[in-house]
N, C-alpha and C. Protein backbone atom coordinates (compact mmCIF):
# COMPACT_ATOMS: atom_id res chain seq x y z
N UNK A 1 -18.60 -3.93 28.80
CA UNK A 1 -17.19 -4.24 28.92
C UNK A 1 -16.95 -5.69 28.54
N UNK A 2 -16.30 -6.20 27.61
CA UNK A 2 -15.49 -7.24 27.49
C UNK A 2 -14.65 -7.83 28.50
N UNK A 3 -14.96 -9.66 28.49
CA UNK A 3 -14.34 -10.44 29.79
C UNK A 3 -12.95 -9.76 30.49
N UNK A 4 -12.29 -9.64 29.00
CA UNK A 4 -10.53 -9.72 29.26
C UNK A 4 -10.57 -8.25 30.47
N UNK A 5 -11.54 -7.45 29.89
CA UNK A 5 -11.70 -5.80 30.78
C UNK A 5 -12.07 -5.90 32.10
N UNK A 6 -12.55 -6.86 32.59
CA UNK A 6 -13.14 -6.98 33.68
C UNK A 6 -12.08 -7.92 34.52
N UNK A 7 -11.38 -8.56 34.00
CA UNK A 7 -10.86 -9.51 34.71
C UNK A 7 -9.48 -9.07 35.41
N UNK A 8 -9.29 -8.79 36.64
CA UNK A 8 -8.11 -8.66 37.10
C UNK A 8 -7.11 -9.15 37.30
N UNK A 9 -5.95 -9.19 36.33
CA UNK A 9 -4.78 -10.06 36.65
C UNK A 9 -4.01 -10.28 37.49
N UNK A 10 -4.58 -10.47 39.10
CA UNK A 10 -4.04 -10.50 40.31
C UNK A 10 -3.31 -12.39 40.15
N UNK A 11 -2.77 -13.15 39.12
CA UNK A 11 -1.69 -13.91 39.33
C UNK A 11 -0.52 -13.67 38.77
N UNK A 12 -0.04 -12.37 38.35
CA UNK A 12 1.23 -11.99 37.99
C UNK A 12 1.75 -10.78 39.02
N UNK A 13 2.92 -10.94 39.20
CA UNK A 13 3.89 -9.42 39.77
C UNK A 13 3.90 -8.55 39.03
N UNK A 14 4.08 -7.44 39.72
CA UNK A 14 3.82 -5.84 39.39
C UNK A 14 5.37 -6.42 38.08
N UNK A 15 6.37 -7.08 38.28
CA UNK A 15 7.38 -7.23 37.32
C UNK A 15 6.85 -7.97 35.97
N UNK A 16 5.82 -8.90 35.92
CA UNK A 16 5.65 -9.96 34.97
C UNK A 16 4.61 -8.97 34.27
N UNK A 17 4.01 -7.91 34.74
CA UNK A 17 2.66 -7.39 34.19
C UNK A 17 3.45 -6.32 33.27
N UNK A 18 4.80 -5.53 33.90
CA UNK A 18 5.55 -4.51 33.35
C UNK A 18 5.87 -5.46 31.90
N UNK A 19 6.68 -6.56 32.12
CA UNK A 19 7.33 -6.99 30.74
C UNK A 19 5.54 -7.51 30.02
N UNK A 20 4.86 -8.19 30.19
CA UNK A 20 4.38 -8.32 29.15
C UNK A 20 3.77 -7.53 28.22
N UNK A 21 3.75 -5.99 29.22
CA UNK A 21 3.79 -4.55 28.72
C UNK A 21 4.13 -4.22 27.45
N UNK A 22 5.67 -4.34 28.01
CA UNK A 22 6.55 -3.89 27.37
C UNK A 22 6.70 -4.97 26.04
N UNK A 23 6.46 -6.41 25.90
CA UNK A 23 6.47 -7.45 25.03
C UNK A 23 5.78 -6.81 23.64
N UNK A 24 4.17 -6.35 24.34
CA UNK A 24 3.18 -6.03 23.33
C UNK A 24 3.52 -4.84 22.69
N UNK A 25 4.37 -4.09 23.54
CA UNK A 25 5.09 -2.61 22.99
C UNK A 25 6.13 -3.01 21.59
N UNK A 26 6.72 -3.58 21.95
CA UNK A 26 7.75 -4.18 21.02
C UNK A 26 7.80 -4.77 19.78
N UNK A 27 6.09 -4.87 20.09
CA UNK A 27 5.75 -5.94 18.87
C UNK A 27 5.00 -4.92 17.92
N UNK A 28 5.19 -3.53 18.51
CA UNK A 28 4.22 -2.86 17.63
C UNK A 28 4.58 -2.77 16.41
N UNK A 29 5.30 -2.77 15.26
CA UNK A 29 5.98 -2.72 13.84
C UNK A 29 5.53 -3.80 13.51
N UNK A 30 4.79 -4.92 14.00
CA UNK A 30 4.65 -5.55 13.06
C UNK A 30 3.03 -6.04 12.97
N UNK A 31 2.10 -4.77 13.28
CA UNK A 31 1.05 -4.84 12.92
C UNK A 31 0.05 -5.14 14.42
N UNK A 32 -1.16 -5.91 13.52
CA UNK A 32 -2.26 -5.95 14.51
C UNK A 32 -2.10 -7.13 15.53
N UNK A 33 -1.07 -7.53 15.44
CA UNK A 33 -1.01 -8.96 16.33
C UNK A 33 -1.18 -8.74 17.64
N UNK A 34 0.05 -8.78 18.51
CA UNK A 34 0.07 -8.42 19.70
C UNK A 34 -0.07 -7.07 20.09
N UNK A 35 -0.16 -6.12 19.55
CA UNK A 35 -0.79 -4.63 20.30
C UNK A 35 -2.08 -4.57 20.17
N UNK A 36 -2.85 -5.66 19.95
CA UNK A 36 -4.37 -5.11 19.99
C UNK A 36 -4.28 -5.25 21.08
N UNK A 37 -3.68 -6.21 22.40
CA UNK A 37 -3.22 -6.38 23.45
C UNK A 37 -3.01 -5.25 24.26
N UNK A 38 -2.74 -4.59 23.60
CA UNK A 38 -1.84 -3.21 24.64
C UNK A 38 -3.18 -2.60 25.32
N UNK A 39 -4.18 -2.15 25.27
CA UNK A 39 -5.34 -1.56 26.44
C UNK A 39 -5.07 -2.40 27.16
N UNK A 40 -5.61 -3.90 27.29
CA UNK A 40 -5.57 -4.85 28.63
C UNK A 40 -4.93 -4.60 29.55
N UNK A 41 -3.55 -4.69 28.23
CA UNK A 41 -1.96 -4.58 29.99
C UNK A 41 -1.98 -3.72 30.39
N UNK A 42 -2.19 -2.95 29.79
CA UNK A 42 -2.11 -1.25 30.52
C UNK A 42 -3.04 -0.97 31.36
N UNK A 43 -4.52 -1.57 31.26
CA UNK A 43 -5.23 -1.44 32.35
C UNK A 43 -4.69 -2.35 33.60
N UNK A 44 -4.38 -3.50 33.28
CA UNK A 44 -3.87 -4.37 34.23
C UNK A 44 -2.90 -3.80 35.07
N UNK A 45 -2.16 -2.87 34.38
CA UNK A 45 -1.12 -2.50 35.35
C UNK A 45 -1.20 -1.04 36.27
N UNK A 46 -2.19 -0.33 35.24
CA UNK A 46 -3.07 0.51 36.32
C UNK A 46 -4.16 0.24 37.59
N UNK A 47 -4.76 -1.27 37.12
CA UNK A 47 -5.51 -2.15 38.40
C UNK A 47 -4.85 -1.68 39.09
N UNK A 48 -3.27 -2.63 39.13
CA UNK A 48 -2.37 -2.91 40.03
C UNK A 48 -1.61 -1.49 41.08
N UNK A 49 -1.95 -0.40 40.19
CA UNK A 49 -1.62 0.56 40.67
C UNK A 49 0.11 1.00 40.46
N UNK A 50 0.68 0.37 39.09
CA UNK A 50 1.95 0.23 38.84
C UNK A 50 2.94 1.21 38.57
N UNK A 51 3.18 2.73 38.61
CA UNK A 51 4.00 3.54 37.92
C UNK A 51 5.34 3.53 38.32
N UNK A 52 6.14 3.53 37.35
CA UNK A 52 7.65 3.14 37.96
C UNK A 52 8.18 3.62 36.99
N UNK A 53 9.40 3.91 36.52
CA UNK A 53 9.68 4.27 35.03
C UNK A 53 10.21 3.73 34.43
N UNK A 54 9.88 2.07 34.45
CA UNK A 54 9.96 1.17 33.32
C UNK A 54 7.95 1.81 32.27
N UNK A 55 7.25 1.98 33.30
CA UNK A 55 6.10 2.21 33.04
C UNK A 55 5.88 3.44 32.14
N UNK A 56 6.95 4.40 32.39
CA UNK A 56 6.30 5.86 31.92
C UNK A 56 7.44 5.21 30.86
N UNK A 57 8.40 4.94 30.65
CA UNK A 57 9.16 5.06 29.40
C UNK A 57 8.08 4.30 28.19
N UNK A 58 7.83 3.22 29.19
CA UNK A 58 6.24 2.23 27.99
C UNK A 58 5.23 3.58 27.47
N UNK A 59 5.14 3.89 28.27
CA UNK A 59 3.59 5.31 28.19
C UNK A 59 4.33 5.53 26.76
N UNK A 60 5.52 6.20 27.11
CA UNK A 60 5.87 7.23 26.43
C UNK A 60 6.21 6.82 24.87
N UNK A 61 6.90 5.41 24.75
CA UNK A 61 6.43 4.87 23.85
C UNK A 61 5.47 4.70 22.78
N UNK A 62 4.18 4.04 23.65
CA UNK A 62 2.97 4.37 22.56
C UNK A 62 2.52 5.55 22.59
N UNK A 63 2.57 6.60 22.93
CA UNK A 63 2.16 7.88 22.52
C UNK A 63 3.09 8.22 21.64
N UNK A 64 4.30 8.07 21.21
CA UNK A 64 4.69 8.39 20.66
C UNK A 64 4.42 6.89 19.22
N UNK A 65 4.66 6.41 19.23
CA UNK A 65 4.15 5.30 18.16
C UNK A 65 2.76 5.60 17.98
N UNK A 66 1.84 5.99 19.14
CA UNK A 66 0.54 6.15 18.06
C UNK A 66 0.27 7.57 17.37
N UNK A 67 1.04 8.70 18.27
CA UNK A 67 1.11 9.78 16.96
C UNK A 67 1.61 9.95 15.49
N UNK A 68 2.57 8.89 15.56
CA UNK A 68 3.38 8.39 13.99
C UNK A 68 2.35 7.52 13.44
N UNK A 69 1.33 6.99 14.22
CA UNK A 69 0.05 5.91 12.83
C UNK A 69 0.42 4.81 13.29
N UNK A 70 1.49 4.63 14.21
CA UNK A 70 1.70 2.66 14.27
C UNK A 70 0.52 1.80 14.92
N UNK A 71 -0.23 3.08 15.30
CA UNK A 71 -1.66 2.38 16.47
C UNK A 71 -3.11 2.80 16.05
N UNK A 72 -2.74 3.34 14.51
CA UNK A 72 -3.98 4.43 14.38
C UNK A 72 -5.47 3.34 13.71
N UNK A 73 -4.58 1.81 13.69
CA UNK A 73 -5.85 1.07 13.58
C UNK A 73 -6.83 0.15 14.79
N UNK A 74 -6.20 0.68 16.25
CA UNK A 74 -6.89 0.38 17.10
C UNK A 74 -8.09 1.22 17.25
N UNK A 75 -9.14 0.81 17.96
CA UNK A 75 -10.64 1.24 18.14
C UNK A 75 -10.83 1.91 19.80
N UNK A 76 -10.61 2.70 19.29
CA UNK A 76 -11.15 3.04 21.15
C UNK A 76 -12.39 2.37 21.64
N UNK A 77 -12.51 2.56 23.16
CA UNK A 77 -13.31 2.11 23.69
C UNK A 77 -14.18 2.96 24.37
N UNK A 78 -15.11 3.47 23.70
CA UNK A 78 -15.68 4.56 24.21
C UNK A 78 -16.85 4.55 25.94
N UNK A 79 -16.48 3.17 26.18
CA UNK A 79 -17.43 3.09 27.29
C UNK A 79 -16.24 3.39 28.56
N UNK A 80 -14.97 3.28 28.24
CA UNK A 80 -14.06 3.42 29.50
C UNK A 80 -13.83 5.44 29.55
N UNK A 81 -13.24 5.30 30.31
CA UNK A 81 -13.22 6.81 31.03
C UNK A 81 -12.45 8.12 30.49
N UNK A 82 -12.05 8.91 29.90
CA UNK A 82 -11.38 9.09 29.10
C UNK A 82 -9.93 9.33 30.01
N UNK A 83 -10.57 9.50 31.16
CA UNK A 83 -8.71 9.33 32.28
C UNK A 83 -7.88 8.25 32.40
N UNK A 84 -8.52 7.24 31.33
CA UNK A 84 -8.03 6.02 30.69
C UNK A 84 -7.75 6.29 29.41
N UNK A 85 -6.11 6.80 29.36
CA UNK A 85 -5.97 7.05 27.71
C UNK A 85 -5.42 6.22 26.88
N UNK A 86 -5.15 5.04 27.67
CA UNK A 86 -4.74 3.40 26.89
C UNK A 86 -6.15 3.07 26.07
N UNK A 87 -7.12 3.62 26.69
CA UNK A 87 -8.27 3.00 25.74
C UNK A 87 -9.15 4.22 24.71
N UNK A 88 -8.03 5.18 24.16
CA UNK A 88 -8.27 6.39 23.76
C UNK A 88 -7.53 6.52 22.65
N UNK A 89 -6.54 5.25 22.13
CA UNK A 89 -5.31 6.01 21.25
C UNK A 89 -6.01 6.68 19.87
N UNK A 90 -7.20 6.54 19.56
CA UNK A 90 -7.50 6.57 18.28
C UNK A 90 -7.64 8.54 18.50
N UNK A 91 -8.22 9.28 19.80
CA UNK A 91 -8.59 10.22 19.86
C UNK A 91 -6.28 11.11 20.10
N UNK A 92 -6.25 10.33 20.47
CA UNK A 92 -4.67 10.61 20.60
C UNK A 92 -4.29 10.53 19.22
N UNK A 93 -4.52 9.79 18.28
CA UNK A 93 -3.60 9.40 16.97
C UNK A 93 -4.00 10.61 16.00
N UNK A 94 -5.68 11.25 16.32
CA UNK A 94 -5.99 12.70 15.86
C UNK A 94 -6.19 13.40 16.29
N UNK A 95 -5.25 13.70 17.33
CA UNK A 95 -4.98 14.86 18.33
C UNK A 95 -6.25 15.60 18.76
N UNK A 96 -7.31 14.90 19.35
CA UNK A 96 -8.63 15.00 19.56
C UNK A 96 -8.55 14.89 21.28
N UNK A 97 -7.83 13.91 21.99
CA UNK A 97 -7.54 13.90 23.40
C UNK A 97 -7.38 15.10 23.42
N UNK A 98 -8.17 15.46 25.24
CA UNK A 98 -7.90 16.51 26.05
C UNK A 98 -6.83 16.18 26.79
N UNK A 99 -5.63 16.94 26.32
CA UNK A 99 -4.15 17.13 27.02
C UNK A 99 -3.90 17.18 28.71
N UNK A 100 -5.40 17.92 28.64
CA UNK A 100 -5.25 18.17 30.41
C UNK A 100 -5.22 16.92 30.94
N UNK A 101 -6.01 15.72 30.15
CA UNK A 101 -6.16 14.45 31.10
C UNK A 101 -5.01 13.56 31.03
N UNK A 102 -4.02 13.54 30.11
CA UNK A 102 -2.96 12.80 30.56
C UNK A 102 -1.87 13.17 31.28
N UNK A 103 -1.53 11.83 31.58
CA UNK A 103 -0.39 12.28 32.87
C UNK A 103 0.59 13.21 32.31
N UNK A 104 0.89 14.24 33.37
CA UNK A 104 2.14 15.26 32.99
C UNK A 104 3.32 14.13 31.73
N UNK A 105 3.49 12.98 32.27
CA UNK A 105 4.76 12.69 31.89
C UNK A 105 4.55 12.71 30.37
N UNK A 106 2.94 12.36 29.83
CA UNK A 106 3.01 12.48 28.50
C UNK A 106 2.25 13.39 27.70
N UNK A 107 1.95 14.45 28.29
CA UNK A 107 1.07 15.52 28.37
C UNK A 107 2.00 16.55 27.44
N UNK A 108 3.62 16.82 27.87
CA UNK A 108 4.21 17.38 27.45
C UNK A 108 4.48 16.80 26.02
N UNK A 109 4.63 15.64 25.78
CA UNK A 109 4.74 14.81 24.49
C UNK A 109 3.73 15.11 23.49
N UNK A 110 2.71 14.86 23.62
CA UNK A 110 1.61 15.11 23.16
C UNK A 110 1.14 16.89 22.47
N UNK A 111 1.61 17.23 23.63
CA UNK A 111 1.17 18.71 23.27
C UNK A 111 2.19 19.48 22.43
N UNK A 112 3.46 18.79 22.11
CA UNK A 112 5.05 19.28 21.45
C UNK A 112 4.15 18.74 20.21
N UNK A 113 4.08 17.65 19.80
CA UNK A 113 3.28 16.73 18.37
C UNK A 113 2.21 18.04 18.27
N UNK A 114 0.94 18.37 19.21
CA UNK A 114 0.09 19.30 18.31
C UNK A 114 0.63 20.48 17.66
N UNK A 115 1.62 20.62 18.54
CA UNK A 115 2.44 22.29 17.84
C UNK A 115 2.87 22.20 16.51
N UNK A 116 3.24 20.57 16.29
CA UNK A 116 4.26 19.99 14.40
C UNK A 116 2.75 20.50 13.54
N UNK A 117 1.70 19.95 14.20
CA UNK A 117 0.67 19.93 13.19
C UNK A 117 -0.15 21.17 12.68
């Protein structure tokens, strides 16, 4: 595991961890900059134990941006869990994720996209 993976961001609020979330979400159109970012926060905010639905609308977001290719040049991380699907998008971007393991909220998302294909 890499430092940034290990390190728990216990000096921000469950609010400061949501936006910088959502920051790296935002920035996705314009490449590899700030969404290589996006596993971290997302683990960070699962540390934290965060779901709220500023959170699931984020989820829902990059699952849907990484089934369109906007994420399909991130690298999974094959040493994290696969019930960690922030660190999975690449198996998500070729509909290779097991559906059963993500959360209902994006489970249904996901599984509407395999039906297009």
């Amino acid at each position: 595991m890499g430092r940034q993976e290990r390190v728990k961001n216990d000096k921000k609020t469950p609010e400061e961890l949501v936006r910088d979330y959502e920051s790296v979400i935002l920035d996705i159109p314009i490449g590899e900059g700030p969404a290589y970012n996006l596993p971290i926060r997302r683990e960070w905010i699962h540390q934290d134990g965060i779901l709220n639905k500023d959170v699931i609308r984020l989820d829902r977001i990059v699952i849907e941006e990484t089934l369109e290719g906007s994420l399909d040049w991130l690298t999974d991380r094959e040493s994290q869990p696969l019930e960690k699907w922030w660190w999975h998008l690449q198996k998500i971007y070729h509909r290779s994720y097991p559906a059963e393991l993500l959360p209902e909220y994006l489970r249904s998302l996901y599984l509407k996209h395999l039906k297009k294909t």
